[in-house]
Protein backbone atom coordinates (compact mmCIF):
# COMPACT_ATOMS: atom_id res chain seq x y z
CA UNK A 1 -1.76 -86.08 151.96
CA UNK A 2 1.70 -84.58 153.13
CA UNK A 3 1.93 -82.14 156.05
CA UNK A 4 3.22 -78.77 155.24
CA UNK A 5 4.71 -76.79 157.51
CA UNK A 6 2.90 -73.39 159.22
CA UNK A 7 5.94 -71.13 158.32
CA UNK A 8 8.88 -71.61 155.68
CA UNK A 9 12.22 -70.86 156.40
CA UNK A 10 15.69 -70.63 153.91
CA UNK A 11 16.91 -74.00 154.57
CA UNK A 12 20.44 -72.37 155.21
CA UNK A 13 19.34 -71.21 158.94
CA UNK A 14 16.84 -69.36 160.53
CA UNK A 15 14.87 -66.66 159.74
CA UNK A 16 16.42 -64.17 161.87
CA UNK A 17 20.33 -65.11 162.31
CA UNK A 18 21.17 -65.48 166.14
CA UNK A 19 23.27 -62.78 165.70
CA UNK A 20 24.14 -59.26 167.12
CA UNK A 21 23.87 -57.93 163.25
CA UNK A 22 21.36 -60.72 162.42
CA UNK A 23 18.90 -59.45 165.08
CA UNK A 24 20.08 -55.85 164.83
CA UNK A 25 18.66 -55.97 160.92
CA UNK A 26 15.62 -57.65 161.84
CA UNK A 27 14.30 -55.21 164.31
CA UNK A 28 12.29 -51.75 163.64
CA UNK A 29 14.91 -48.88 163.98
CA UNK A 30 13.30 -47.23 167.50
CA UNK A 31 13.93 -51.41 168.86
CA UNK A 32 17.13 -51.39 167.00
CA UNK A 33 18.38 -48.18 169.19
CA UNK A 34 17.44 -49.87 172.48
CA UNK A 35 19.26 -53.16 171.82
CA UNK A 36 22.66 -51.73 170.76
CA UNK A 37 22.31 -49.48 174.02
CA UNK A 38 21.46 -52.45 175.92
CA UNK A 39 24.15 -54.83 173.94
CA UNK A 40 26.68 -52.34 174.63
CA UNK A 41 26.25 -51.89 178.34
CA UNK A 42 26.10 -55.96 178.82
CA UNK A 43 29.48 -57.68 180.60
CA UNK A 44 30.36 -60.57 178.18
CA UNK A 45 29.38 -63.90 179.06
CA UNK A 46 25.92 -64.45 180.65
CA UNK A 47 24.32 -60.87 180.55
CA UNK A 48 25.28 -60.59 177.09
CA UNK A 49 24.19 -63.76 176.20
CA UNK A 50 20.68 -62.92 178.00
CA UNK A 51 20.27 -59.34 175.91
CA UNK A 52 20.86 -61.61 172.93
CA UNK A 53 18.65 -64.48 173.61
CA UNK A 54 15.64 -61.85 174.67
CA UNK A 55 15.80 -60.02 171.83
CA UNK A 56 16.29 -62.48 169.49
CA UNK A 57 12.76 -63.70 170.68
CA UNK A 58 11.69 -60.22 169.56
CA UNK A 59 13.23 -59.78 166.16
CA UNK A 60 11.80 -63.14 165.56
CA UNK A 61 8.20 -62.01 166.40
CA UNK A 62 8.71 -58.39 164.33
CA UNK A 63 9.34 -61.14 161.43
CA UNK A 64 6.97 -63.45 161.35
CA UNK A 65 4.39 -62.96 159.00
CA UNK A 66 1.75 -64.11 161.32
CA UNK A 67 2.89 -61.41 163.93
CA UNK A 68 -0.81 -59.86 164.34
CA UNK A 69 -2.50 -62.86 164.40
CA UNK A 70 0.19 -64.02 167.35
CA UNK A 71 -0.40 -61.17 169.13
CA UNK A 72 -3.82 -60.88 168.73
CA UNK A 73 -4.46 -64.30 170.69
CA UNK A 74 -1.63 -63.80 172.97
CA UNK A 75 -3.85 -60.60 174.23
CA UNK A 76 -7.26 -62.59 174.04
CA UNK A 77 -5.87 -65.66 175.71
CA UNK A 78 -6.23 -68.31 172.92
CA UNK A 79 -2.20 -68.37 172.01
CA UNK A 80 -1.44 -72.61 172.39
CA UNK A 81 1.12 -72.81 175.00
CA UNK A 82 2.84 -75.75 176.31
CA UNK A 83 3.81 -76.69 179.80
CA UNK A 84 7.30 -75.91 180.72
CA UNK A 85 7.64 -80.07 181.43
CA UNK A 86 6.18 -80.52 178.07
CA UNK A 87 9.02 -78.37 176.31
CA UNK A 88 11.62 -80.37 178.42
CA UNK A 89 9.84 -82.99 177.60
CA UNK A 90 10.34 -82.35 173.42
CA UNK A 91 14.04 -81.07 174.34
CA UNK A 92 14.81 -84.55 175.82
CA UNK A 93 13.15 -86.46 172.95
CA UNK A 94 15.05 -84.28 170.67
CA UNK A 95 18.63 -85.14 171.66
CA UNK A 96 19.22 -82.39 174.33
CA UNK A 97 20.76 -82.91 177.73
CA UNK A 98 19.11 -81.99 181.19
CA UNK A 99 19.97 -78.50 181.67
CA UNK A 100 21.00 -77.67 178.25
């Protein structure tokens, strides 16, 4: 028996590039308005980077196939989560530095 994984991706990158086009594509166009408003008010560097980051999270949740399903335990509370020290945790094992 092989494991198969939950969701397939192009093995050329993710499913939503971590773009400002990449994420710009992937969202609905009433979402799409508010993050080019929000993108274009943002000082390079760290606020930018945050608009990016956040909605990136988005777009990749208006994606993914299993987006009701996600949301749909996120409301009722049964959504797996992992402790914060748990993902630093994985981050570690996975080559990252502290604070990365």
């Amino acid at each position: 028996m092989t494991a198969q994984p939950i969701h397939h991706r192009d093995a050329d990158g993710p499913r939503v590039p971590r773009t400002i086009q990449g994420i710009a594509d992937a969202l609905a166009p009433d979402r799409r308005m508010e993050f080019y408003r929000l993108v274009l008010a943002a000082e390079a560097g760290t606020e930018l980077q945050s608009v990016i980051a956040t909605w990136w999270g988005h777009a990749m949740l208006d994606t993914d196939p299993d987006r009701e399903r996600i949301i749909a335990a996120a409301e009722a509370g049964t959504l797996p989560t992992v402790s914060m020290d748990e993902v630093l945790r994985r981050r570690i094992a996975g080559g990252a530095t502290p604070g990365e």
